[in-house]
Protein backbone atom coordinates (compact mmCIF):
# COMPACT_ATOMS: atom_id res chain seq x y z
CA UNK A 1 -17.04 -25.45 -0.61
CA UNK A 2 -18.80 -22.78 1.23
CA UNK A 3 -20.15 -21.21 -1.70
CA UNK A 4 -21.78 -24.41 -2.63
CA UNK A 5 -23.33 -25.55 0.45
CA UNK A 6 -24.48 -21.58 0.30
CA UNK A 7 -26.18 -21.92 -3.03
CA UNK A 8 -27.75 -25.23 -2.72
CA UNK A 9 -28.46 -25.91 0.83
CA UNK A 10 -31.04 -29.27 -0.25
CA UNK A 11 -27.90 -31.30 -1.37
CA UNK A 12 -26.07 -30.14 2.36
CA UNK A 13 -24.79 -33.82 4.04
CA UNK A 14 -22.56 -33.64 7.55
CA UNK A 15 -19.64 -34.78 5.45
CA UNK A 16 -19.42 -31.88 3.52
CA UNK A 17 -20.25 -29.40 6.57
CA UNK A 18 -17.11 -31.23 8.32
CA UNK A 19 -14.61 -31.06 5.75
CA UNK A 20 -15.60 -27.13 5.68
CA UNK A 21 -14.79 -26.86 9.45
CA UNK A 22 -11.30 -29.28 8.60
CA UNK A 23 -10.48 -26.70 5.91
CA UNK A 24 -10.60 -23.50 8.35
CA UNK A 25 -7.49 -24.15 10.69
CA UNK A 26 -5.28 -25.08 7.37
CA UNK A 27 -6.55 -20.99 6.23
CA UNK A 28 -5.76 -19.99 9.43
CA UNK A 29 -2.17 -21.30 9.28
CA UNK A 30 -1.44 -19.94 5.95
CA UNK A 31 -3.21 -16.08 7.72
CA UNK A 32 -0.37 -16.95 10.49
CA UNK A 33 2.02 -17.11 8.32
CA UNK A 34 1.63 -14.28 6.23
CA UNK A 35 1.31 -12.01 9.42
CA UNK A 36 4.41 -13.41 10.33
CA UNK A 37 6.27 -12.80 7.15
CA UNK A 38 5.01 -9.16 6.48
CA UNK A 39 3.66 -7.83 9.92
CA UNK A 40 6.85 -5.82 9.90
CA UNK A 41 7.21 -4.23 6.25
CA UNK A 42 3.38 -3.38 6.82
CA UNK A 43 3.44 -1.70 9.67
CA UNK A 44 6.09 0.39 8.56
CA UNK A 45 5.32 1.62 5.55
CA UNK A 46 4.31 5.52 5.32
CA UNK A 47 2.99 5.18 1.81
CA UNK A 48 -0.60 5.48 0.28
CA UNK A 49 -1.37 7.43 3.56
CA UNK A 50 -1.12 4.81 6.21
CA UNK A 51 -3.12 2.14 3.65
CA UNK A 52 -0.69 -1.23 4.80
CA UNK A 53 -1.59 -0.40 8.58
CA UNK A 54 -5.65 -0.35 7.63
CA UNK A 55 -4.34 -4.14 6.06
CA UNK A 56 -3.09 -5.60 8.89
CA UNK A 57 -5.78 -4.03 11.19
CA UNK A 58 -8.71 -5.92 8.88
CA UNK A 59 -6.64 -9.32 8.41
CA UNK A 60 -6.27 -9.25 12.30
CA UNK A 61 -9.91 -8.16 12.40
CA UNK A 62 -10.41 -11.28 9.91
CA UNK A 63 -8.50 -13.51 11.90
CA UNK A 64 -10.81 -13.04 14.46
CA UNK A 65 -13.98 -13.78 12.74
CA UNK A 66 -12.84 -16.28 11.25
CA UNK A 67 -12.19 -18.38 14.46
CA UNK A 68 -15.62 -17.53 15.50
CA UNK A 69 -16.91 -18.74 12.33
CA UNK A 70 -14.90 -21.87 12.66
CA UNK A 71 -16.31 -22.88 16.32
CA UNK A 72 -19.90 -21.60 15.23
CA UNK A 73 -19.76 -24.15 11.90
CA UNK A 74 -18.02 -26.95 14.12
CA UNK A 75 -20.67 -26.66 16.78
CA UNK A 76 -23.23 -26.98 13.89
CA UNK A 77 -21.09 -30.06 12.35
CA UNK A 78 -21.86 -31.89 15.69
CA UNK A 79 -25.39 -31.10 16.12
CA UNK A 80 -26.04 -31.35 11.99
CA UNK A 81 -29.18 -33.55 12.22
CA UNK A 82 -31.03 -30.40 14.44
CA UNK A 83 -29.90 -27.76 12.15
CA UNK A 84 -31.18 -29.35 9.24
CA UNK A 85 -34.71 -29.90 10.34
């Protein structure tokens, strides 16, 4: 959905902006739950030279992006008409 309202930003409509933001906490579940389930084999694994630790340090990294990415698209949900001008 993002890719499209990326590549053709002339067809854009609030309804598809919105169910964007809608999709972002269901994605930030799923991140949730994989940190949950593997947080622990991750961090302790020795192999590939510490490579599983430089994993979890970018999806936490991600994590928090992508919550600023979600408030920064909501906000522009609400005020849609002024963004499009």
């Amino acid at each position: 959905m993002g890719l499209f309202l990326f590549l053709d930003p002339q067809q854009i409509k609030q309804s598809y902006l919105r169910m964007l933001v809608i999709v972002f906490p269901l994605t930030y579940v799923y991140d949730i739950f994989w940190i949950v389930q593997n947080h622990a084999k991750f961090y302790e694994d020795k192999t590939e030279g510490g490579m599983a630790q430089v994993i979890l340090l970018l999806v936490w990294t991600l994590m928090f992006f992508k919550l600023t990415l979600f408030l920064v698209m909501w906000k522009a949900s609400l005020n849609f008409p002024k963004f499009v001008k």
